[in-house]
PDB file of N, CA and C in Angstrom:
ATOM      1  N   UNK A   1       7.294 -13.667   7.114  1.00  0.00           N
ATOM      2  CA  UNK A   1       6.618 -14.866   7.551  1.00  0.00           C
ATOM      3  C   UNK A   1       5.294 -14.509   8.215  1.00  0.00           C
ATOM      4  N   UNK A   2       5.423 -13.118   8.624  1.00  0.00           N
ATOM      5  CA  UNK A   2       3.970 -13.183   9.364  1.00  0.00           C
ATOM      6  C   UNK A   2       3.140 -12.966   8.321  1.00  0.00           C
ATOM      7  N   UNK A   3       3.377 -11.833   7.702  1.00  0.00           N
ATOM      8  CA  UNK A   3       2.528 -11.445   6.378  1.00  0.00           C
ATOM      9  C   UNK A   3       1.878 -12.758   5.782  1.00  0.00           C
ATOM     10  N   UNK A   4       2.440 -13.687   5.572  1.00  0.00           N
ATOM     11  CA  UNK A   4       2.296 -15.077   5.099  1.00  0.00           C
ATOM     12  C   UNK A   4       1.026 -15.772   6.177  1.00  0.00           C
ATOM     13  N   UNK A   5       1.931 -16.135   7.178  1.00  0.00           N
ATOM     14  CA  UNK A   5       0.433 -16.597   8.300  1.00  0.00           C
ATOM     15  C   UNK A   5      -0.791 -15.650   8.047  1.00  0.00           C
ATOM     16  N   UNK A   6      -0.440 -14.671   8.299  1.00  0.00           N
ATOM     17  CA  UNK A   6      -1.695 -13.521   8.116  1.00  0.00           C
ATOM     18  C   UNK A   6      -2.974 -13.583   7.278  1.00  0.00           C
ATOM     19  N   UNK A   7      -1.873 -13.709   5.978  1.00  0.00           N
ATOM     20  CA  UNK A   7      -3.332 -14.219   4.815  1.00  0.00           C
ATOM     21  C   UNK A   7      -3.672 -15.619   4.994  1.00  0.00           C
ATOM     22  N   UNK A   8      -2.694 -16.502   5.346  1.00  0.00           N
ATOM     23  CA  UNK A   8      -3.654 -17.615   5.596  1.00  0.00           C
ATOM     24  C   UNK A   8      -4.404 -18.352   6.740  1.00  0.00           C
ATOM     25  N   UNK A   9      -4.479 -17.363   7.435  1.00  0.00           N
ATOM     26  CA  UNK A   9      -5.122 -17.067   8.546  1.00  0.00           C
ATOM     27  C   UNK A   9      -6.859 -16.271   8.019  1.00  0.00           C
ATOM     28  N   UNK A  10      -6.636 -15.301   7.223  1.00  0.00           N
ATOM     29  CA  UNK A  10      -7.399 -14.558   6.835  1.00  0.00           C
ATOM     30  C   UNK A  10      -8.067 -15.275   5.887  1.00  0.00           C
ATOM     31  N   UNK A  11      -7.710 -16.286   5.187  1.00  0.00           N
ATOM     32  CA  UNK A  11      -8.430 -17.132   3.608  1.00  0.00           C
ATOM     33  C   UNK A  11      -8.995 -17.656   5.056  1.00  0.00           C
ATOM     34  N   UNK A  12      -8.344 -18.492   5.775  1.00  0.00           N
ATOM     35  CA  UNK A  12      -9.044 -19.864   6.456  1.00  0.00           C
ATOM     36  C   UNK A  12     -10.480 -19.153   7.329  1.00  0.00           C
ATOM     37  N   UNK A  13     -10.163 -18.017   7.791  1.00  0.00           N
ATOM     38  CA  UNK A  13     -11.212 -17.103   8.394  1.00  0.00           C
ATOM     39  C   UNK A  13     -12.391 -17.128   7.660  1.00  0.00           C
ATOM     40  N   UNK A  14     -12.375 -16.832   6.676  1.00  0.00           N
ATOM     41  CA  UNK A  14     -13.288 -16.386   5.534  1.00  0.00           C
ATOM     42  C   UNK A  14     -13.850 -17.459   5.022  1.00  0.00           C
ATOM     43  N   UNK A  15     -13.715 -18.210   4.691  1.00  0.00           N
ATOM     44  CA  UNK A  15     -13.810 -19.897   3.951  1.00  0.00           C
ATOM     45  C   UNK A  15     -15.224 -20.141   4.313  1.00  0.00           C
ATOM     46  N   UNK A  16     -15.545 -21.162   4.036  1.00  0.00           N
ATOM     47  CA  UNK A  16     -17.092 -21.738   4.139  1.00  0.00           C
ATOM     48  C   UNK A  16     -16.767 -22.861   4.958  1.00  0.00           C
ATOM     49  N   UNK A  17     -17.810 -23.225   5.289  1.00  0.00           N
ATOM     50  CA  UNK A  17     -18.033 -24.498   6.815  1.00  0.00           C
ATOM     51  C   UNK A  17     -17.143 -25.696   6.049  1.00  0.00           C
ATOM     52  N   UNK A  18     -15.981 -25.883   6.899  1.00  0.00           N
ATOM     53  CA  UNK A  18     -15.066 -27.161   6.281  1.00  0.00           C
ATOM     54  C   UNK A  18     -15.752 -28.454   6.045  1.00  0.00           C
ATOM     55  N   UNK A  19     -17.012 -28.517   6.426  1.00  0.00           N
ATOM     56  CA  UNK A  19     -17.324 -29.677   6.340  1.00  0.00           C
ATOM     57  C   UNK A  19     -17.152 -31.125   7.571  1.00  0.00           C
ATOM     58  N   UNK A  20     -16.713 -32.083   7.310  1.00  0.00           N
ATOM     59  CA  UNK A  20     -16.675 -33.214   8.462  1.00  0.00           C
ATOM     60  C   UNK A  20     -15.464 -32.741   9.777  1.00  0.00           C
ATOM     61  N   UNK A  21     -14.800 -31.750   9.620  1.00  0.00           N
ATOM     62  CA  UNK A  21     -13.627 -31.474  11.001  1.00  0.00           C
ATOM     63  C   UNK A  21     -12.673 -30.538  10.081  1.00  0.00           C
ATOM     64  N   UNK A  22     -11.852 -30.548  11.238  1.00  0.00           N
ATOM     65  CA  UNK A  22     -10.777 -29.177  11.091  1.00  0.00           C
ATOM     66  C   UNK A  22      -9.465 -30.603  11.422  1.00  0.00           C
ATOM     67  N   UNK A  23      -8.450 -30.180  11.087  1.00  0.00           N
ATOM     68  CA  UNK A  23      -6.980 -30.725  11.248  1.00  0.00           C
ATOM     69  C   UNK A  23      -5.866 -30.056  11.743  1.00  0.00           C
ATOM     70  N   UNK A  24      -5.045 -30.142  12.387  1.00  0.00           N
ATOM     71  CA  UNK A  24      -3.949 -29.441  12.624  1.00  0.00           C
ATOM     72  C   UNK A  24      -2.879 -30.077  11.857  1.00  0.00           C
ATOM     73  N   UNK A  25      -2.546 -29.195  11.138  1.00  0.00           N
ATOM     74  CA  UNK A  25      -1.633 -29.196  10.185  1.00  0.00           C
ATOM     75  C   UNK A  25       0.126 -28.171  10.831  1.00  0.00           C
ATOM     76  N   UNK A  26       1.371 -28.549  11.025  1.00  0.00           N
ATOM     77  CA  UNK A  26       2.444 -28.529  11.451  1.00  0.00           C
ATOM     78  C   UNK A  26       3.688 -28.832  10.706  1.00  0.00           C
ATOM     79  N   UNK A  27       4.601 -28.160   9.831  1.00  0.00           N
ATOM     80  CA  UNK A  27       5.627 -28.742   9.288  1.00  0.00           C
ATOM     81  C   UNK A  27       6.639 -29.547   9.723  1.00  0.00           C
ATOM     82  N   UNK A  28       7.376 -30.033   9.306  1.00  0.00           N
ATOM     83  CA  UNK A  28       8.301 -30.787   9.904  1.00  0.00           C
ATOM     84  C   UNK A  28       9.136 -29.809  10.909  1.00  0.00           C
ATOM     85  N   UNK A  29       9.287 -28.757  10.642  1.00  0.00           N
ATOM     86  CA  UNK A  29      10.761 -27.967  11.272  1.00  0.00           C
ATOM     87  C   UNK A  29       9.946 -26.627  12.389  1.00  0.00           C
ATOM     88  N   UNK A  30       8.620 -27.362  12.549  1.00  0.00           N
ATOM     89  CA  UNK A  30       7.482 -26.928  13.726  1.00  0.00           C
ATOM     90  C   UNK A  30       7.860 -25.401  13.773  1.00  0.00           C
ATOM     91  N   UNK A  31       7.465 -24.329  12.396  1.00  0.00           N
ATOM     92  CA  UNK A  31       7.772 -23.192  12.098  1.00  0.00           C
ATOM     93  C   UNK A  31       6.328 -22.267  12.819  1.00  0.00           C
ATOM     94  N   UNK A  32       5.680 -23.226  12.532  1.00  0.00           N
ATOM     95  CA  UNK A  32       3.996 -22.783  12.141  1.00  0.00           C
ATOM     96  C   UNK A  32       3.255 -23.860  12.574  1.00  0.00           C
ATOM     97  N   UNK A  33       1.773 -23.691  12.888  1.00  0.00           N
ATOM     98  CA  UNK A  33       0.728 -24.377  13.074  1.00  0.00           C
ATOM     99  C   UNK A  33      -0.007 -23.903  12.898  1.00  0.00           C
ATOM    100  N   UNK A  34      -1.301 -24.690  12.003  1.00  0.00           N
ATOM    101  CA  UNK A  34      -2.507 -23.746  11.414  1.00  0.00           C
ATOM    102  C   UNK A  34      -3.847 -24.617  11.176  1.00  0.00           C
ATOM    103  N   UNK A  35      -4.708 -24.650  11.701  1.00  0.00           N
ATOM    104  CA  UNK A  35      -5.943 -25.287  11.233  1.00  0.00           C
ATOM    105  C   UNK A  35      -6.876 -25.539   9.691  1.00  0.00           C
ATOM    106  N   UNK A  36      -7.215 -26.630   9.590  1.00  0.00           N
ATOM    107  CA  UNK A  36      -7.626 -26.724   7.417  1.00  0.00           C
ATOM    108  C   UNK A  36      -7.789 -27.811   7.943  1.00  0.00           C
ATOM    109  N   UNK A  37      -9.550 -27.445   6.922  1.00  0.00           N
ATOM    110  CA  UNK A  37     -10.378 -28.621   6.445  1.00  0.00           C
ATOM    111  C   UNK A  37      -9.555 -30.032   6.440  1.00  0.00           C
ATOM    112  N   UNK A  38     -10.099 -30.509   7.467  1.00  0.00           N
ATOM    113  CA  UNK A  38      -9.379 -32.284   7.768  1.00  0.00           C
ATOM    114  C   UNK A  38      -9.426 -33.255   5.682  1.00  0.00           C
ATOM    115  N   UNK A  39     -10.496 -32.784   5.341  1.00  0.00           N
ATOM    116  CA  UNK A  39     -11.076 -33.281   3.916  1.00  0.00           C
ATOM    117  C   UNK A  39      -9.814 -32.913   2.646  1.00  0.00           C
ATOM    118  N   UNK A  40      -9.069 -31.721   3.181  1.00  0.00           N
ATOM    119  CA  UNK A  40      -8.671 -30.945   1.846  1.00  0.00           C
ATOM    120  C   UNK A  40      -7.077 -31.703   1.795  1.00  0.00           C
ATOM    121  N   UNK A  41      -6.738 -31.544   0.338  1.00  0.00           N
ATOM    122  CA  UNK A  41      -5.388 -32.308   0.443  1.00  0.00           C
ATOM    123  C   UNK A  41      -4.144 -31.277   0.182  1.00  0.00           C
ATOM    124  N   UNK A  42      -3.171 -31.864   0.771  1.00  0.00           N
ATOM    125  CA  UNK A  42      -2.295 -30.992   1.068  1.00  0.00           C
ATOM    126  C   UNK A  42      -0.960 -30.856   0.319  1.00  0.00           C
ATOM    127  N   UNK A  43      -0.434 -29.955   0.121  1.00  0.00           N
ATOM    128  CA  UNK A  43       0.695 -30.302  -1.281  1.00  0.00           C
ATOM    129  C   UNK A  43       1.852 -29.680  -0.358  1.00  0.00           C
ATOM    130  N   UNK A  44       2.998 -30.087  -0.227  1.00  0.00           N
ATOM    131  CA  UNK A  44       4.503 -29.514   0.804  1.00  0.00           C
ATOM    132  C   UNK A  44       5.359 -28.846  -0.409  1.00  0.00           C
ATOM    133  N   UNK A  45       6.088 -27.762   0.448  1.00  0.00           N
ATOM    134  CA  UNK A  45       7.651 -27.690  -0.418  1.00  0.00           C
ATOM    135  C   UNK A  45       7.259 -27.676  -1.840  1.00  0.00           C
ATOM    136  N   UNK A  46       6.647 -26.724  -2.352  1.00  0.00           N
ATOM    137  CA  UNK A  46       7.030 -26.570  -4.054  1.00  0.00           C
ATOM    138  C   UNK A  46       7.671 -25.508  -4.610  1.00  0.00           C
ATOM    139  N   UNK A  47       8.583 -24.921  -3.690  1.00  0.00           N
ATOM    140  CA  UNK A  47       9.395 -24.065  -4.307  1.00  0.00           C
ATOM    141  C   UNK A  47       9.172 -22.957  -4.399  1.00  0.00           C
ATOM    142  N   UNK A  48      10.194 -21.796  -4.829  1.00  0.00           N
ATOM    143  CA  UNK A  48       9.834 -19.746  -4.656  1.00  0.00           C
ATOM    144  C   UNK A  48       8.644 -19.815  -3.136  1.00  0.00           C
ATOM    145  N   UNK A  49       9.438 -20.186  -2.381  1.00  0.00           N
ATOM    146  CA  UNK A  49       8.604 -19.589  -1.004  1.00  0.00           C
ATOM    147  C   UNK A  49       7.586 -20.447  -0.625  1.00  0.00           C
ATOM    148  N   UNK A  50       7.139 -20.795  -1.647  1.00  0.00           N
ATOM    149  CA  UNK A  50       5.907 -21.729  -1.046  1.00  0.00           C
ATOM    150  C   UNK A  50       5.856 -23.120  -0.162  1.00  0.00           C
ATOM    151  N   UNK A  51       5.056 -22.829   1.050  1.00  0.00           N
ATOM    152  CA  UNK A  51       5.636 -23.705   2.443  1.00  0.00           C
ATOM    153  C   UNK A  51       4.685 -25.081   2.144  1.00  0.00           C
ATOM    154  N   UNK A  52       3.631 -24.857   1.875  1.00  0.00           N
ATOM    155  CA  UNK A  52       2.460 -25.461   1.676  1.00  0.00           C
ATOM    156  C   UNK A  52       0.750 -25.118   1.424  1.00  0.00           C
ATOM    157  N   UNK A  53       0.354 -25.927   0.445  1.00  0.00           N
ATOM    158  CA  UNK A  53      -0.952 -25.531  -0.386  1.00  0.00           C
ATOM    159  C   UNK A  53      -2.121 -26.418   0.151  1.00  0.00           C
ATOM    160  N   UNK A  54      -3.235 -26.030   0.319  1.00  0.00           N
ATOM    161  CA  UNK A  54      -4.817 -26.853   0.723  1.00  0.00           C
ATOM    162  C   UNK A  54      -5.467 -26.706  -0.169  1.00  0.00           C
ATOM    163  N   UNK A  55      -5.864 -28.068  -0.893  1.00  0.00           N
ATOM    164  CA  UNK A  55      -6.535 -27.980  -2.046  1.00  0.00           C
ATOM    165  C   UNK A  55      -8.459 -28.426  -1.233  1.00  0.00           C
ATOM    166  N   UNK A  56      -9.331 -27.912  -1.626  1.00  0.00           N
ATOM    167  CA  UNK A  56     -10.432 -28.116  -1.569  1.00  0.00           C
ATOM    168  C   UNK A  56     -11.678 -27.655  -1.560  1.00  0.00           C
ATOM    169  N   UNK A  57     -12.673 -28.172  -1.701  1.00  0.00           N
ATOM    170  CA  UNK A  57     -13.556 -29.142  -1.207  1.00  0.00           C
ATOM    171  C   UNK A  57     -13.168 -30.405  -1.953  1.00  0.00           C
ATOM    172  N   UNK A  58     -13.435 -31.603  -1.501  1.00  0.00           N
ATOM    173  CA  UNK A  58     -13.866 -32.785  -2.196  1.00  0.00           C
ATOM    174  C   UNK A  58     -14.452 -32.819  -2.939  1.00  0.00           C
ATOM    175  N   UNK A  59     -14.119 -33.479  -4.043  1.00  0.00           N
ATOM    176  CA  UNK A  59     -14.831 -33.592  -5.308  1.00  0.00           C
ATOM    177  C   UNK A  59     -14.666 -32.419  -6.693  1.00  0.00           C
ATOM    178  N   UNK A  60     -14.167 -31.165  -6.068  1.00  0.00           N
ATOM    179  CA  UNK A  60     -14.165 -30.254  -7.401  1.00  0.00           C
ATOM    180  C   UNK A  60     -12.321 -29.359  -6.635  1.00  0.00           C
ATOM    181  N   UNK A  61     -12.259 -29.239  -5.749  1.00  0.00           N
ATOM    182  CA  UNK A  61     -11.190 -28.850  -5.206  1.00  0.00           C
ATOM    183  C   UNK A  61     -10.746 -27.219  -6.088  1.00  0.00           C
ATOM    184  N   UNK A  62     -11.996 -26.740  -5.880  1.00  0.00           N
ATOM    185  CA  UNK A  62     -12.077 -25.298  -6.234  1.00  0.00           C
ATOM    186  C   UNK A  62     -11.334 -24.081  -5.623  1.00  0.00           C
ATOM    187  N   UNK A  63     -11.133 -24.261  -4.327  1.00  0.00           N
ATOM    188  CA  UNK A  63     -10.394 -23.308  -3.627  1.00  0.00           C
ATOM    189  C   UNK A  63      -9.386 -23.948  -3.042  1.00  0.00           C
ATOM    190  N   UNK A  64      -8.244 -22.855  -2.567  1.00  0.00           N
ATOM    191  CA  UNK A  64      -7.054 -23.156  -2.229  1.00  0.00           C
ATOM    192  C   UNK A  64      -6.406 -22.121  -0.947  1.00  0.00           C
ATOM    193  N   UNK A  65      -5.922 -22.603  -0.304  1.00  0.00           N
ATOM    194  CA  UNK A  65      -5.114 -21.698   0.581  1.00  0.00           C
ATOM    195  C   UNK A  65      -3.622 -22.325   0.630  1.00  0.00           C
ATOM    196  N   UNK A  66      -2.831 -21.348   0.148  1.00  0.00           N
ATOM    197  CA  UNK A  66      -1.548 -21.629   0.226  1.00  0.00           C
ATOM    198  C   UNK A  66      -0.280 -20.338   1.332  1.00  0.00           C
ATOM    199  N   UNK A  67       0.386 -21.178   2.083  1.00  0.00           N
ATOM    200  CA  UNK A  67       1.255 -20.300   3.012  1.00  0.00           C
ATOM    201  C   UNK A  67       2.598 -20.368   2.303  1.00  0.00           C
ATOM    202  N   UNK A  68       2.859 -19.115   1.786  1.00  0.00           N
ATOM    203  CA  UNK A  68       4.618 -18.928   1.701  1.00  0.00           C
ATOM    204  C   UNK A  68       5.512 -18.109   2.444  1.00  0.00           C
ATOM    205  N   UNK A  69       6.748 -18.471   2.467  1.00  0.00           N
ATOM    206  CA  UNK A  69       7.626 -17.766   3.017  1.00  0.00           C
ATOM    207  C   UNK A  69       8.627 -17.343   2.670  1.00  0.00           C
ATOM    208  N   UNK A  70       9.302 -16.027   2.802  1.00  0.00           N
ATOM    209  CA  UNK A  70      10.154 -15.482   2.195  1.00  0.00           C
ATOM    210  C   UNK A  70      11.032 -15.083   3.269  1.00  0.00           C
ATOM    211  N   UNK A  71      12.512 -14.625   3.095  1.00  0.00           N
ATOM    212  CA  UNK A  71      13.367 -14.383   4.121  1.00  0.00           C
ATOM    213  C   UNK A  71      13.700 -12.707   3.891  1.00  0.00           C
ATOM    214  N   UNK A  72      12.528 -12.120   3.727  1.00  0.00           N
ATOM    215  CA  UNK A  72      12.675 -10.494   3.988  1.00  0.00           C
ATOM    216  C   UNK A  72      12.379  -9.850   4.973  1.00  0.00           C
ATOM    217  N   UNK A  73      13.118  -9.262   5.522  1.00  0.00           N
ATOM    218  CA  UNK A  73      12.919  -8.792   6.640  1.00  0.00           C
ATOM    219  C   UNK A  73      12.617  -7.852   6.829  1.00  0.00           C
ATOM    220  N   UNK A  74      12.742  -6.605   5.831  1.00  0.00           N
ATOM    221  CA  UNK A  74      12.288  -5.312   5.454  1.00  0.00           C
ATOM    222  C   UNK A  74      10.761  -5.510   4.017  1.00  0.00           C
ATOM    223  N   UNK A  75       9.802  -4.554   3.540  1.00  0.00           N
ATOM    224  CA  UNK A  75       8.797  -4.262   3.116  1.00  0.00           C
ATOM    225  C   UNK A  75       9.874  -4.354   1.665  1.00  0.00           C
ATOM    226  N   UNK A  76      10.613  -3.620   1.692  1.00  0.00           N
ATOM    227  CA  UNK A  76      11.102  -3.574   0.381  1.00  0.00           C
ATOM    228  C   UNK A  76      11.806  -4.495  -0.261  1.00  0.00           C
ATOM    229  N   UNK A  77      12.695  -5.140   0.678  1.00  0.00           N
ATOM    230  CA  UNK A  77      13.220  -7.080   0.671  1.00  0.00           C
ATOM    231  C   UNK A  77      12.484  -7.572   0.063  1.00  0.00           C
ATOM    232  N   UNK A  78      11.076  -7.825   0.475  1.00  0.00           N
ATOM    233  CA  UNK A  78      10.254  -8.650  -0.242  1.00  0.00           C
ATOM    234  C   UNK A  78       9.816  -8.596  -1.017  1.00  0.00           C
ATOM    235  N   UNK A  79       9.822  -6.806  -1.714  1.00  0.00           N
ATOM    236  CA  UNK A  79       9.419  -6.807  -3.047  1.00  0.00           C
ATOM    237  C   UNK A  79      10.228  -7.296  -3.915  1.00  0.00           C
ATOM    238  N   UNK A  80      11.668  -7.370  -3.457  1.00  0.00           N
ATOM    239  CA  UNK A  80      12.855  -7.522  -4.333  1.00  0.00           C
ATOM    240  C   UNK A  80      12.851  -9.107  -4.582  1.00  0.00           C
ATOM    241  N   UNK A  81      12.311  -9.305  -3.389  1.00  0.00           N
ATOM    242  CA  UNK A  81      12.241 -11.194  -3.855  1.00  0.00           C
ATOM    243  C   UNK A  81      11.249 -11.314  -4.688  1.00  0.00           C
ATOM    244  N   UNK A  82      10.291 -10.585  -4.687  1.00  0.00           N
ATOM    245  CA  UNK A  82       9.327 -11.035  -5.986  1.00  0.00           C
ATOM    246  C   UNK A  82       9.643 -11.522  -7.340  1.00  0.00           C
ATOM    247  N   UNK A  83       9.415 -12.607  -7.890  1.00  0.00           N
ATOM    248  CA  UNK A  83      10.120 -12.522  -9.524  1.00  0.00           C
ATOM    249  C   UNK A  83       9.132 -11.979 -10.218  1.00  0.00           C
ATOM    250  N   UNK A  84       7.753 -11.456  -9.784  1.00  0.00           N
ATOM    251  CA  UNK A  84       6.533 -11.143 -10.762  1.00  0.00           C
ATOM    252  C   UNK A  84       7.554  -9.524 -11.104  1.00  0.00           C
ATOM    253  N   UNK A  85       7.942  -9.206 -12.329  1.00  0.00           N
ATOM    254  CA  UNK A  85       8.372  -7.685 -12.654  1.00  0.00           C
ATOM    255  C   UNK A  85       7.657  -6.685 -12.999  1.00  0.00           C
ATOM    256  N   UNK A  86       6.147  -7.079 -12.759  1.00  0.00           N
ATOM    257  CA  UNK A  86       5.212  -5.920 -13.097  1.00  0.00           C
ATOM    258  C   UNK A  86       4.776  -6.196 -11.707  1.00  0.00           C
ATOM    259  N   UNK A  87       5.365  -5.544 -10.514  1.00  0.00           N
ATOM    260  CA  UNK A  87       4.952  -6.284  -8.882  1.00  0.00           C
ATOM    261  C   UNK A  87       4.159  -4.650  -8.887  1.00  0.00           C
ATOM    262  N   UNK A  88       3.190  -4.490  -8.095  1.00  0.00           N
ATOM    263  CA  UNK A  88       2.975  -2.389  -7.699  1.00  0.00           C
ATOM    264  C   UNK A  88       3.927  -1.961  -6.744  1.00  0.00           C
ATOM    265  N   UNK A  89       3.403  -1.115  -5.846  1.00  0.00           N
ATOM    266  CA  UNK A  89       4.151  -0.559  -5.065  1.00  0.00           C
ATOM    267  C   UNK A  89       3.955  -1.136  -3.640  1.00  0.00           C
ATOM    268  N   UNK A  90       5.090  -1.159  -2.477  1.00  0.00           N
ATOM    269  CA  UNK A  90       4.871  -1.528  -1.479  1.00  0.00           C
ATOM    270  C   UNK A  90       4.572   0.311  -0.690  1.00  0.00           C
ATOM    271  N   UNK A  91       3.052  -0.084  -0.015  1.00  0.00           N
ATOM    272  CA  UNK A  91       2.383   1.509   0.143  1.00  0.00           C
ATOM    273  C   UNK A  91       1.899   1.333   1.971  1.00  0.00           C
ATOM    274  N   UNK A  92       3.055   2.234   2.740  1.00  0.00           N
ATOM    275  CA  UNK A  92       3.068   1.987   4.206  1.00  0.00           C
ATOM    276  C   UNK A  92       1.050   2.577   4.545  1.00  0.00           C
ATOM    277  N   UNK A  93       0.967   2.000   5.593  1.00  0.00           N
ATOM    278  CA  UNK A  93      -0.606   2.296   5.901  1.00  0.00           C
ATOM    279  C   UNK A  93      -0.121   3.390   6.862  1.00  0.00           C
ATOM    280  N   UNK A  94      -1.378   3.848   7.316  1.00  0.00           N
ATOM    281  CA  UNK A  94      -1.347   4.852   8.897  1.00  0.00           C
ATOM    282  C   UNK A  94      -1.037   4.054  10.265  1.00  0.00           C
ATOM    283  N   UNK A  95      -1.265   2.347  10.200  1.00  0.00           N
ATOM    284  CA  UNK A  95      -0.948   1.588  11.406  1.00  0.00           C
ATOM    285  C   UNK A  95      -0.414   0.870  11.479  1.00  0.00           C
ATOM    286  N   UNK A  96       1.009   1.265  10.139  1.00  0.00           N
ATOM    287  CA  UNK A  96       2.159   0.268  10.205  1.00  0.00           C
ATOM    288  C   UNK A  96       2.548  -0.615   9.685  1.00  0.00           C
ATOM    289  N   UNK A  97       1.386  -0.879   8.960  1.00  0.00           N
ATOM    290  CA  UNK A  97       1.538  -2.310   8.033  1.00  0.00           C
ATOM    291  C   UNK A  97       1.642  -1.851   6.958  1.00  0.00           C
ATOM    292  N   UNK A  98       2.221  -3.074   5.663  1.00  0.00           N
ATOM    293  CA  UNK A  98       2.409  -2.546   4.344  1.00  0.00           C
ATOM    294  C   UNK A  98       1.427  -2.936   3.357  1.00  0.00           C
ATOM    295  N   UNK A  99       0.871  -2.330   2.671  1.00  0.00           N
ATOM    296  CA  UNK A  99       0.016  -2.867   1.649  1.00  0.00           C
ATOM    297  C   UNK A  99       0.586  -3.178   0.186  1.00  0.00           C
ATOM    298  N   UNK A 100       0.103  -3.947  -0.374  1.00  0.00           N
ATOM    299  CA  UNK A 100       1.183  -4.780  -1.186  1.00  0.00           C
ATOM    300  C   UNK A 100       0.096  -4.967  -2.626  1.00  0.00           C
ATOM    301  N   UNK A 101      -0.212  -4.031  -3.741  1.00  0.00           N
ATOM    302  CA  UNK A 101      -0.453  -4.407  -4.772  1.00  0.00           C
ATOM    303  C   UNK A 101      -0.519  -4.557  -6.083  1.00  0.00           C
ATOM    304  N   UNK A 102      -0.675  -5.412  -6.531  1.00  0.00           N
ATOM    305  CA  UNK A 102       0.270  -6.072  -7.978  1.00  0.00           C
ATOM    306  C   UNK A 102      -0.600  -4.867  -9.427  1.00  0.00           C
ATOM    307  N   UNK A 103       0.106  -4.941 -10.125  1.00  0.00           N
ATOM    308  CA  UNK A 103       0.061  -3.966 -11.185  1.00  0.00           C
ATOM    309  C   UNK A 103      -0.874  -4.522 -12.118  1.00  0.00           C
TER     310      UNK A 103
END
C-alpha cells in the first residue's frame, strides 16, 4: 500500500499546474487521503487492486493517475500477485527499497 501512495504521490508531484484548485479526495473506508486536480474525474473500485483512477485535464483527459492496492506484504508477494507473466525482477536497492521492472 505504500508503494502504491508513493507513486501516486510521485505522478501528482510531477504533474503540471492543476488548473482552477486541488480537492481532497478520501475513500469510503478512510484508508488514504490524497490531493487531485478538483477538474479531473474520478473512476472508484475497478478491480485487480485498483483503488481509484484521475482522469485529466478537461477537455482531452490525457493523463491519469491511478492508486492500487495489493495485500503483499513481502517484495516478492507482490510480484506473485502480479497477473502480467512477463513481470522483471523485484531488485533490492542499497536503501531498502525495491525496484520493480517489467520485462
Amino acid at each position: 500500500m505504500r508503494l502504491a501512495l508513493a507513486v501516486a504521490l510521485l505522478l501528482t508531484a510531477c504533474s503540471k499546474d492543476p488548473g482552477p484548485g486541488k480537492a481532497v479526495y478520501s475513500p469510503k473506508d478512510g484508508a488514504f487521503t490524497l490531493t487531485a486536480p478538483a477538474d479531473w474525474r474520478v473512476a472508484e473500485d475497478q478491480g485487480e487492486g485498483q483503488r481509484v483512477s484521475f482522469f485529466g485535464p478537461p477537455g482531452s483527459f490525457s493523463e491519469s493517475i491511478g492508486v492500487y492496492r495489493y495485500e503483499a506484504t513481502t517484495p516478492e508477494a507482490y510480484r506473485a500477485a502480479r497477473s502480467g507473466a512477463a513481470a522483471g525482477p523485484l531488485v533490492p536497492r542499497a536503501d531498502g527499497r525495491v525496484e520493480f521492472s517489467a520485462a
